[in-house]
N, C-alpha and C. Protein backbone atom coordinates (compact mmCIF):
# COMPACT_ATOMS: atom_id res chain seq x y z
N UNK A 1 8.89 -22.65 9.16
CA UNK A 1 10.08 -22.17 9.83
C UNK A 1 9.75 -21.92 11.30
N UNK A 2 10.82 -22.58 12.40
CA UNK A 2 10.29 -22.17 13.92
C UNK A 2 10.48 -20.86 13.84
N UNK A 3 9.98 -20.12 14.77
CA UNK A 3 10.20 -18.75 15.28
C UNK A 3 11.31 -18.37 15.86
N UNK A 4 11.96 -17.68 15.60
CA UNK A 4 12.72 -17.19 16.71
C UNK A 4 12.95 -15.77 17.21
N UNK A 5 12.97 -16.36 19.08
CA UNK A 5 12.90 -15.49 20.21
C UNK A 5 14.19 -14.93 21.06
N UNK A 6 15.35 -15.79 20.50
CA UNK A 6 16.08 -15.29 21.61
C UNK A 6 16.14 -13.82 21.56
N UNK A 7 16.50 -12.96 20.65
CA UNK A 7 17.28 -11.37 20.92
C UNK A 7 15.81 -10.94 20.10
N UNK A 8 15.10 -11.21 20.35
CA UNK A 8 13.58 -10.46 19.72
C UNK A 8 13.36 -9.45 21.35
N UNK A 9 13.17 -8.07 20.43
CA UNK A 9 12.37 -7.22 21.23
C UNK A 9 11.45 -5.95 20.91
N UNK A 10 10.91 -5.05 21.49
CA UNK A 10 9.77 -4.54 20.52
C UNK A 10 10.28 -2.88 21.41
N UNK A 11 10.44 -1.51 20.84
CA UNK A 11 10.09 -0.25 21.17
C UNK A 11 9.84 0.42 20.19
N UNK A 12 9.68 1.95 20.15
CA UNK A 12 9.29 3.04 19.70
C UNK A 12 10.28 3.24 18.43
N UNK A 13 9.52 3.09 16.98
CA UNK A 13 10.32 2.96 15.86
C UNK A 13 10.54 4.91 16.08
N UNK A 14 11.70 4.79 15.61
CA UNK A 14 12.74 6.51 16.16
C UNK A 14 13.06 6.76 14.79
N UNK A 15 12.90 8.06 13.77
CA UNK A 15 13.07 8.05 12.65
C UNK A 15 14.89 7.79 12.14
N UNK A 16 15.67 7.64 13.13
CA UNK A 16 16.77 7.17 13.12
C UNK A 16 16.65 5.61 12.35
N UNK A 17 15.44 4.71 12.37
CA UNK A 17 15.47 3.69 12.79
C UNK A 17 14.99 3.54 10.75
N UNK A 18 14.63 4.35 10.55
CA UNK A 18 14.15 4.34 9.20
C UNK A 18 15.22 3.56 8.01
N UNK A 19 16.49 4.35 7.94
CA UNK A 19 17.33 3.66 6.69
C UNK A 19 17.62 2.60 6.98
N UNK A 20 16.82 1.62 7.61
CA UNK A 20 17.12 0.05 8.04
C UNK A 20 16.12 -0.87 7.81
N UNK A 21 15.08 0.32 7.18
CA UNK A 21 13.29 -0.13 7.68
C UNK A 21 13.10 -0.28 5.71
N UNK A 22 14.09 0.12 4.90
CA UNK A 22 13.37 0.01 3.52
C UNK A 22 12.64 -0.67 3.11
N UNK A 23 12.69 -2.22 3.57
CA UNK A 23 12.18 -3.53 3.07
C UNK A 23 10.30 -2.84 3.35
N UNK A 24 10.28 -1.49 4.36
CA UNK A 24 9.19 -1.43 4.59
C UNK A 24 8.02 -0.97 3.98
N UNK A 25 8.53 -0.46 2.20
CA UNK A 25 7.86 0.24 1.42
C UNK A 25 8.94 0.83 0.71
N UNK A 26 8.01 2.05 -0.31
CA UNK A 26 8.71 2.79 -1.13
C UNK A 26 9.58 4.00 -0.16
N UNK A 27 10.12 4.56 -0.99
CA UNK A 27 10.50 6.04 -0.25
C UNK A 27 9.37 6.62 0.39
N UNK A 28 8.35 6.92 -0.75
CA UNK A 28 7.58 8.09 -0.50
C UNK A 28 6.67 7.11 1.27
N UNK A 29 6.30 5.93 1.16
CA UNK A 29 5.62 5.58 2.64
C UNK A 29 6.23 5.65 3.76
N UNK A 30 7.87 5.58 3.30
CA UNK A 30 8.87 5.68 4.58
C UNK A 30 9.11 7.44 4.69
N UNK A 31 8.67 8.39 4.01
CA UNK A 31 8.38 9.63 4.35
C UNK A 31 7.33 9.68 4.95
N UNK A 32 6.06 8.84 4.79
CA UNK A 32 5.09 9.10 5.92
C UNK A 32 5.26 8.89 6.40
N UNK A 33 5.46 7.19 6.91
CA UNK A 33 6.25 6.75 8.23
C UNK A 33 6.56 7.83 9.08
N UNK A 34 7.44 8.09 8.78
CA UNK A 34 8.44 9.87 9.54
C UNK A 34 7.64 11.07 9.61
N UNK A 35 5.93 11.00 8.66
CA UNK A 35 5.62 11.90 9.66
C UNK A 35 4.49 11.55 10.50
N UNK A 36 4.08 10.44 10.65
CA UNK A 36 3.52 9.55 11.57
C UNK A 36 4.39 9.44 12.69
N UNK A 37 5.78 8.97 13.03
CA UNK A 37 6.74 9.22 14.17
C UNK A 37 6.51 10.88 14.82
N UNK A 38 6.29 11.52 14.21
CA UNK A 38 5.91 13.11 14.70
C UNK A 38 4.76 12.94 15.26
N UNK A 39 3.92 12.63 14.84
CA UNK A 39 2.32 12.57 15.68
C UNK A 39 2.75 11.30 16.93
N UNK A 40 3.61 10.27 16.68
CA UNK A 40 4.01 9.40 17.46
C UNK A 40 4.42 10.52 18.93
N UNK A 41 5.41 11.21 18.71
CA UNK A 41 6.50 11.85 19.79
C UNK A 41 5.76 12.82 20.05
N UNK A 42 4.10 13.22 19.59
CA UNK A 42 3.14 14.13 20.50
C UNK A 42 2.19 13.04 21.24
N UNK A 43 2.30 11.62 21.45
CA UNK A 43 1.20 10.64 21.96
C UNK A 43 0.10 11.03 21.16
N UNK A 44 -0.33 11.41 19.69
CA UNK A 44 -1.34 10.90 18.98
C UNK A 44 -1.46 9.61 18.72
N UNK A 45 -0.33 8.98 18.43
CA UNK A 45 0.03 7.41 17.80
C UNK A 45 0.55 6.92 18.61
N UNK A 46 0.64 5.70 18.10
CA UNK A 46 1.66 4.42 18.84
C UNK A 46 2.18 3.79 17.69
N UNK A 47 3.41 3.84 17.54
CA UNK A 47 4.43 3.41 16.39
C UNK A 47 5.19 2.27 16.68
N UNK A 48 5.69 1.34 16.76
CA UNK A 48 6.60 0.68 16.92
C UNK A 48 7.86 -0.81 15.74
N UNK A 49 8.74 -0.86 16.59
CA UNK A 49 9.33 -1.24 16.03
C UNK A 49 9.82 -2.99 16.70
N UNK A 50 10.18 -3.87 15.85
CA UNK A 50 10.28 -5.37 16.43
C UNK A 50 11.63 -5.38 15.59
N UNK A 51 12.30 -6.06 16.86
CA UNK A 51 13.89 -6.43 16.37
C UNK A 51 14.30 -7.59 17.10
N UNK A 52 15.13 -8.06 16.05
CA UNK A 52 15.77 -9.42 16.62
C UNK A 52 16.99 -9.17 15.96
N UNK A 53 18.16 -9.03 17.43
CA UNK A 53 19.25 -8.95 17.90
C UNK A 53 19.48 -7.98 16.95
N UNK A 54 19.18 -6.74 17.10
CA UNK A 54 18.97 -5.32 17.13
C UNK A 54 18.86 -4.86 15.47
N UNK A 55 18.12 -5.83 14.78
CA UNK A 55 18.36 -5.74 13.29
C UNK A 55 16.44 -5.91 13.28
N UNK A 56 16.11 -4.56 12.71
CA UNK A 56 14.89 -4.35 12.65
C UNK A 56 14.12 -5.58 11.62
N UNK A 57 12.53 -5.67 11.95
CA UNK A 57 12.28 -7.05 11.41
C UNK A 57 10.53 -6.54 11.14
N UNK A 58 10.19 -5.91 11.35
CA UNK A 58 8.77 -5.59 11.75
C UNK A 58 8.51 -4.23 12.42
N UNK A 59 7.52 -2.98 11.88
CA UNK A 59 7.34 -1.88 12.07
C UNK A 59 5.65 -1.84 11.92
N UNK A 60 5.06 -1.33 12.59
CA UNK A 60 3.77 -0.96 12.87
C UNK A 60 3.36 0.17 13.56
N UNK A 61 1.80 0.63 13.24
CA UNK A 61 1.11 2.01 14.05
C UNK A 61 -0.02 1.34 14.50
N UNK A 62 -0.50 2.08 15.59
CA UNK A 62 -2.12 2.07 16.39
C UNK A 62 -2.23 3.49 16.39
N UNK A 63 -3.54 3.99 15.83
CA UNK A 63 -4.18 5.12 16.07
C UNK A 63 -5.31 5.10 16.84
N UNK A 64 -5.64 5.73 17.81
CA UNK A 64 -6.83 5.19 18.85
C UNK A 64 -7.50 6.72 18.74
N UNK A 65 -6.96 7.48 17.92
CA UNK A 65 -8.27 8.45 17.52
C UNK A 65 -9.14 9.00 16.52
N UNK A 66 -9.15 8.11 15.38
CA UNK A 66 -9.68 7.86 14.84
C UNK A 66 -11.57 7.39 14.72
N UNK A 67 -11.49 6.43 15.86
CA UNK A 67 -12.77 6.52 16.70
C UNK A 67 -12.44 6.04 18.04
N UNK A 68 -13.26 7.40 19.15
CA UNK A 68 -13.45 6.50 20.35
C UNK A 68 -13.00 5.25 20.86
N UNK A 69 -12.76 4.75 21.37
CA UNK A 69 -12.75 2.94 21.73
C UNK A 69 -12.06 2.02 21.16
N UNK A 70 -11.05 2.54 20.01
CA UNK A 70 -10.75 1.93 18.64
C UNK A 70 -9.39 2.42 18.46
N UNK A 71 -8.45 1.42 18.74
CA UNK A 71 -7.55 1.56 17.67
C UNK A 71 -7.21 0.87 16.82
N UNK A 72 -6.61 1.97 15.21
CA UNK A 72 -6.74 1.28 14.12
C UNK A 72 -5.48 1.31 13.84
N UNK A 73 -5.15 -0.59 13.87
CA UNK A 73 -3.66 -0.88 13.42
C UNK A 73 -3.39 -0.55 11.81
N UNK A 74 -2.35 0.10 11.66
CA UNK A 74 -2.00 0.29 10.40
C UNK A 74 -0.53 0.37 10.21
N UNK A 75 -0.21 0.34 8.50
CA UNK A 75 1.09 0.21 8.05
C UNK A 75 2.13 -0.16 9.04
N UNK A 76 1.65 -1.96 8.51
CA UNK A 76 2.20 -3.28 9.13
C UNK A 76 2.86 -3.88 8.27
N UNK A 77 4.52 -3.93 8.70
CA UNK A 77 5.17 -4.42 7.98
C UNK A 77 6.32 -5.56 8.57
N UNK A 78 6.43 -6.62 8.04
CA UNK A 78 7.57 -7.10 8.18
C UNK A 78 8.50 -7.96 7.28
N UNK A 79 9.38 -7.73 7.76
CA UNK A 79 10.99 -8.13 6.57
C UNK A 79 10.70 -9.05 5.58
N UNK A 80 10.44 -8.91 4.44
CA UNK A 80 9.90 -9.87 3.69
C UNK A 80 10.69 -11.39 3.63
N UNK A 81 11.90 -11.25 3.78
CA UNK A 81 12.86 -12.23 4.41
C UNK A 81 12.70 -12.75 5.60
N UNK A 82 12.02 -11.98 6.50
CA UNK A 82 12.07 -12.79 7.61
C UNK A 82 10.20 -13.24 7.91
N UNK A 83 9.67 -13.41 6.70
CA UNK A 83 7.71 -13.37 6.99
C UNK A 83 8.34 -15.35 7.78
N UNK A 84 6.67 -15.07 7.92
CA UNK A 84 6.45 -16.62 8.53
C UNK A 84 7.43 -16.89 9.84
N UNK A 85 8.52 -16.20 10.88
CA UNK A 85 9.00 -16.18 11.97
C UNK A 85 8.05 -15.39 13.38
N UNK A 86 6.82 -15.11 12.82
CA UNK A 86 5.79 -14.95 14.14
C UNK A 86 6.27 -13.29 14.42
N UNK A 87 7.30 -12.78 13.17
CA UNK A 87 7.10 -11.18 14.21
C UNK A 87 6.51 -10.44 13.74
N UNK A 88 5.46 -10.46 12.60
CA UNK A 88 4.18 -9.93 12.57
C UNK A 88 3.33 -10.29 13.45
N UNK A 89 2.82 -11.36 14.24
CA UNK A 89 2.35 -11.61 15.39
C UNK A 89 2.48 -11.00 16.73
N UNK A 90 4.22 -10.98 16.96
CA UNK A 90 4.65 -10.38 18.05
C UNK A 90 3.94 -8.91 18.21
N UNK A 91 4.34 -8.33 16.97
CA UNK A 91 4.31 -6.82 16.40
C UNK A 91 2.97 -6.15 16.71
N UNK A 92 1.69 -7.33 16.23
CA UNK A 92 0.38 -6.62 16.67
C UNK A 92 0.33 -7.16 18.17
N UNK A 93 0.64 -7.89 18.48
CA UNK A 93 0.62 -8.22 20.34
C UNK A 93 0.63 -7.23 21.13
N UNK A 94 1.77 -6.68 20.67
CA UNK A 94 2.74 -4.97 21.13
C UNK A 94 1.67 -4.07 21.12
N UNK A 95 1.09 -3.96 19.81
CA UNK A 95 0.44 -2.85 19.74
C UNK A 95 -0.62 -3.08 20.26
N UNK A 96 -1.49 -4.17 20.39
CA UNK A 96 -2.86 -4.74 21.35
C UNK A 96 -2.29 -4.37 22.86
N UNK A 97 -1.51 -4.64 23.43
CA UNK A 97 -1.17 -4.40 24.63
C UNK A 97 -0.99 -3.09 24.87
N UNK A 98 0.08 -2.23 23.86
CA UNK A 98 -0.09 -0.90 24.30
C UNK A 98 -1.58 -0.49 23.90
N UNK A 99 -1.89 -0.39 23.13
CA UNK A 99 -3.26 0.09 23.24
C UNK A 99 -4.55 -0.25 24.04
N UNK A 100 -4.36 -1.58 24.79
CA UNK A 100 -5.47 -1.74 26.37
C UNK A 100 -4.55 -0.93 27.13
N UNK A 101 -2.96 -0.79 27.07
CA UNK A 101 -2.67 0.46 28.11
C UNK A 101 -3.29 1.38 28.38
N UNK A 102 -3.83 2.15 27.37
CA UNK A 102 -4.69 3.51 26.92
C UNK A 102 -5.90 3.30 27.14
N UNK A 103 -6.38 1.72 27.69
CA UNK A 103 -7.68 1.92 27.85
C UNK A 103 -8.58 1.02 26.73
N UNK A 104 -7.92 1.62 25.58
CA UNK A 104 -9.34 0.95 24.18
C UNK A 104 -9.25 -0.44 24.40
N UNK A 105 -10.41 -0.70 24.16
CA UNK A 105 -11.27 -2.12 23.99
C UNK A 105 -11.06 -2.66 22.80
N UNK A 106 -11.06 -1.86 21.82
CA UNK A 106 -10.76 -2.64 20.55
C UNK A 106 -10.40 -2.58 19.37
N UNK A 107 -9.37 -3.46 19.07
CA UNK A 107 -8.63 -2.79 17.77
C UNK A 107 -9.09 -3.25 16.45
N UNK A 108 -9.07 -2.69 15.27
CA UNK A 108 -9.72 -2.33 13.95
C UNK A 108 -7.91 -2.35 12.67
N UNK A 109 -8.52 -3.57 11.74
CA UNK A 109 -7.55 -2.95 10.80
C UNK A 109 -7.85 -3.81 9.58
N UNK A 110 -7.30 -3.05 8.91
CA UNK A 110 -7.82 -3.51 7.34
C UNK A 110 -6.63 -3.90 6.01
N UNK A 111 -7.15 -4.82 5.39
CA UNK A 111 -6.23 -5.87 4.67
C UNK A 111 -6.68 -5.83 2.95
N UNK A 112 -5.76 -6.12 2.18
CA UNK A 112 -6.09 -5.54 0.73
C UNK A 112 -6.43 -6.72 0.89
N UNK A 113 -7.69 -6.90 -0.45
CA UNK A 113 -8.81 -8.47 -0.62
C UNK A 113 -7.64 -9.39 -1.46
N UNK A 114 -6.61 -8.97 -1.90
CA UNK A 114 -5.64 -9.81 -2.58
C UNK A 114 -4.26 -9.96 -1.67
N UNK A 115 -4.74 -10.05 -0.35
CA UNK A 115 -3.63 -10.39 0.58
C UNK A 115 -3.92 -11.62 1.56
N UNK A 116 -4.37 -12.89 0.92
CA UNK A 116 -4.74 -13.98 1.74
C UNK A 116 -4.10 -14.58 3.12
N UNK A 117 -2.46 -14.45 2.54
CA UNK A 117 -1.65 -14.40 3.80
C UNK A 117 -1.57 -13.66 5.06
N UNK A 118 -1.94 -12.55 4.77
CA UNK A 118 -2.17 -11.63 5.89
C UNK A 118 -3.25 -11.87 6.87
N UNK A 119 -4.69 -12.02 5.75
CA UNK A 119 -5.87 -11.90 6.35
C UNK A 119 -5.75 -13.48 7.17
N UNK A 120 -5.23 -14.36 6.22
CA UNK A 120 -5.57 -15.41 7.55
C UNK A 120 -4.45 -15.25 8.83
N UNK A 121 -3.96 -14.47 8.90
CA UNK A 121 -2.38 -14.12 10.11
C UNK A 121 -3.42 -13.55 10.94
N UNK A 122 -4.36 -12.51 10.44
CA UNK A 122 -4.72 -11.77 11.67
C UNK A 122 -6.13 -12.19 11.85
N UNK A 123 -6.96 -13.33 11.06
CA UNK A 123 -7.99 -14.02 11.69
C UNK A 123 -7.17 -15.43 12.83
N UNK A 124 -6.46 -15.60 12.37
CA UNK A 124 -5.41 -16.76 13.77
C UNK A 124 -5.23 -15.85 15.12
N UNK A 125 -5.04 -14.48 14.89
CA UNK A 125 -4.58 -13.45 16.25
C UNK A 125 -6.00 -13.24 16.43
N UNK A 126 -7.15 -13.79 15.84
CA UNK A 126 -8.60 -13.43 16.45
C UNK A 126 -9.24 -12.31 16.19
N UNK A 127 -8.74 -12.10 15.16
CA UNK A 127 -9.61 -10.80 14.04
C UNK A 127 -10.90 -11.00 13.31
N UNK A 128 -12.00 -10.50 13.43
CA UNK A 128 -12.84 -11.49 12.67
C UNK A 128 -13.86 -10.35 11.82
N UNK A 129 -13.89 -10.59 10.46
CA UNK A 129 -14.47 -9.58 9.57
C UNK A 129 -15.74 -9.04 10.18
N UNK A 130 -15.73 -7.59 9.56
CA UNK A 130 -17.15 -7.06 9.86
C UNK A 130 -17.60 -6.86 8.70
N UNK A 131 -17.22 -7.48 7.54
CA UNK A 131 -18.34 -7.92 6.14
C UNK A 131 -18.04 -6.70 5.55
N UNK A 132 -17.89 -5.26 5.88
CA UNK A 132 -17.31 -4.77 5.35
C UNK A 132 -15.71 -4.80 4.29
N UNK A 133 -15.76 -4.24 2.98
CA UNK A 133 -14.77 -4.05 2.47
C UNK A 133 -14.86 -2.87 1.66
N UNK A 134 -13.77 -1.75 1.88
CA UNK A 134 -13.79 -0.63 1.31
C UNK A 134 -13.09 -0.34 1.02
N UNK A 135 -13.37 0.61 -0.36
CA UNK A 135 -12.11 1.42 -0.89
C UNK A 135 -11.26 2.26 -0.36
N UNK A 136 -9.99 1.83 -0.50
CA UNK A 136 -9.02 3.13 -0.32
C UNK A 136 -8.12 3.08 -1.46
N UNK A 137 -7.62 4.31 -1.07
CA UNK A 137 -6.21 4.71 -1.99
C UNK A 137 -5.10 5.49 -1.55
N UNK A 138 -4.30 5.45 -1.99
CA UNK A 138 -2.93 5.83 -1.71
C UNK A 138 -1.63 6.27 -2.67
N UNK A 139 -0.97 7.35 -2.24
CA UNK A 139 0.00 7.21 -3.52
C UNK A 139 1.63 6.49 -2.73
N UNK A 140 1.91 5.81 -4.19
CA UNK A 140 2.82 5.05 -4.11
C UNK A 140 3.96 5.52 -5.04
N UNK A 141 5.36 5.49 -4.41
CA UNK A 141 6.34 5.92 -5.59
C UNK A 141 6.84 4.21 -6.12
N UNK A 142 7.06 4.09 -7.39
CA UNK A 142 7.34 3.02 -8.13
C UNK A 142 9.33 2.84 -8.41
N UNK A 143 9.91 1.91 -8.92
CA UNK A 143 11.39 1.91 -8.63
C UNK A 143 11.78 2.91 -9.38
N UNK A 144 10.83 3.52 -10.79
CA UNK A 144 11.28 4.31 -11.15
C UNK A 144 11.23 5.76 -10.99
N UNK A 145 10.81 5.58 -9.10
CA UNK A 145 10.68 7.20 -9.03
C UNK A 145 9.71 7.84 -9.36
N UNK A 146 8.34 7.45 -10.15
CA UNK A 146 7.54 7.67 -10.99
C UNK A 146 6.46 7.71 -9.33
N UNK A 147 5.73 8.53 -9.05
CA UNK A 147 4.70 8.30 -8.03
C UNK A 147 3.38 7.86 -9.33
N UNK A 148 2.61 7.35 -8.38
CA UNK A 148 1.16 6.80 -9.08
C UNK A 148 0.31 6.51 -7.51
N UNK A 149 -1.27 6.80 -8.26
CA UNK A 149 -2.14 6.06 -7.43
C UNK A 149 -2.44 4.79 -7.28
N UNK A 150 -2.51 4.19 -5.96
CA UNK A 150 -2.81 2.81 -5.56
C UNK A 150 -4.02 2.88 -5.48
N UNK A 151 -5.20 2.00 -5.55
CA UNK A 151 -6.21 1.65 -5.27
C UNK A 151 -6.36 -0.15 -5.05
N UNK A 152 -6.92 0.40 -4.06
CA UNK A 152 -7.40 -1.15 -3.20
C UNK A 152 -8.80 -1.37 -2.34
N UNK A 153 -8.98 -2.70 -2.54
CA UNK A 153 -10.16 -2.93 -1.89
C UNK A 153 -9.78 -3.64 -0.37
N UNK A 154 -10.37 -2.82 0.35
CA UNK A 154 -9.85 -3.61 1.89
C UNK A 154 -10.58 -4.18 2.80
N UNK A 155 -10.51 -5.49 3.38
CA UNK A 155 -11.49 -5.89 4.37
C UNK A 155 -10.88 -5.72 5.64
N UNK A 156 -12.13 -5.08 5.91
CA UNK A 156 -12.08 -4.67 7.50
C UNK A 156 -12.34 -6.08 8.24
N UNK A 157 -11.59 -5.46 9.48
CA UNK A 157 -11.26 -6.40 10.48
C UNK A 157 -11.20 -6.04 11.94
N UNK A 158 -11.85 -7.18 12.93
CA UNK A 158 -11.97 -6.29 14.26
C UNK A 158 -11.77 -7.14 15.02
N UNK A 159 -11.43 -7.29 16.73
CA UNK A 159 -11.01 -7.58 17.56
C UNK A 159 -10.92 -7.01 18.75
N UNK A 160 -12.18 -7.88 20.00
CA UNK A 160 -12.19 -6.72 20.73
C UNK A 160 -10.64 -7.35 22.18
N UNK A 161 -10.69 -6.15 22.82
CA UNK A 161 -9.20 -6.08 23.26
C UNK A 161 -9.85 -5.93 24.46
N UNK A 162 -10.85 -6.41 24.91
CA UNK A 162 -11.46 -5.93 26.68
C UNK A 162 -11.42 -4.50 27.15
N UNK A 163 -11.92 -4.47 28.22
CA UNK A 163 -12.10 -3.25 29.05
C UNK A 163 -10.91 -2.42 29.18
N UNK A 164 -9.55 -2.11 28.83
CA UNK A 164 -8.99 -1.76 29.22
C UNK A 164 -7.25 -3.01 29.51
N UNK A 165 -7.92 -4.29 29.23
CA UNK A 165 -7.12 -5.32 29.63
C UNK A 165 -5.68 -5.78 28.47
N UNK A 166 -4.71 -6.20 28.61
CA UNK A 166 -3.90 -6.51 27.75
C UNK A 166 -3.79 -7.58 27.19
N UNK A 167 -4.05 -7.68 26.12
CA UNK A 167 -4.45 -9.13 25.58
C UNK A 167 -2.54 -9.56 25.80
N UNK A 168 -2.58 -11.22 25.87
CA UNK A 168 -1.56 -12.28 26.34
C UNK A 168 -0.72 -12.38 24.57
């Protein structure tokens, strides 16, 4: 599918912006979401949001304090209807750029080992494993309302972002 650019644009996902964002998870992640936008609106985070012709399409975070030098892209999502149109691409661009705003050199993020599509999306944007893969977990609410633990194995992934410079 070509991409499309005309009414594509990228700002600060606003918890207003949420009952539009479902495709982006369960309830309970779109409650974190919202309280990640709180650490967002103190400049801990960088949150954002990608829209084309004002119909949200793609939502993402950079945390750059986590470590020094590093920000770590996380809970990256886009419209499952609209995958393969490049605005998961756009989406980490955004966040690579704002985050050489801030300075960091380099961004860090990690992919479940049963997500092939992804991992090769963000080795094409020039991500390249650090052989690491580690456990995490998470709780997830299910359709029936039912919360449960997730567990996943994730490979880490890195990319350095220059001195301060905005990657293109």
């Amino acid at each position: 599918m070509t991409p499309v650019t005309s009414g594509r644009s990228v700002r600060d996902l606003d918890v207003a912006d949420l009952p539009r964002c479902t495709w982006a998870g369960s309830s309970l992640h779109l409650e974190d979401v919202a309280r990640q936008l709180e650490r967002a609106r103190r400049g801990e985070v960088i949150y954002l949001l990608v829209l084309e012709d004002d119909l949200p399409v793609a939502i993402g975070g950079a945390d750059p304090r986590q470590r020094p030098g590093e920000a770590h892209l996380w809970q990256l999502a886009t419209d499952p209807s609209r995958q393969g149109e490049g605005f998961g691409s756009y989406l980490i661009a955004a966040l690579e750029g704002a985050a050489g705003e801030r300075g960091i050199a380099r961004a860090v993020l990690g992919v479940e080992d049963d997500n092939p599509r992804a991992l090769a999306l963000y080795e094409r944007l020039g991500y390249v494993r650090t052989g690491e893969i580690v456990p995490e977990e998470w709780d997830e609410r299910g359709p029936d309302g039912r919360t449960y633990r997730h567990h996943a194995q994730v490979i880490l992934l890195v990319k350095d972002l220059g001195a301060g410079e905005t990657p293109a």
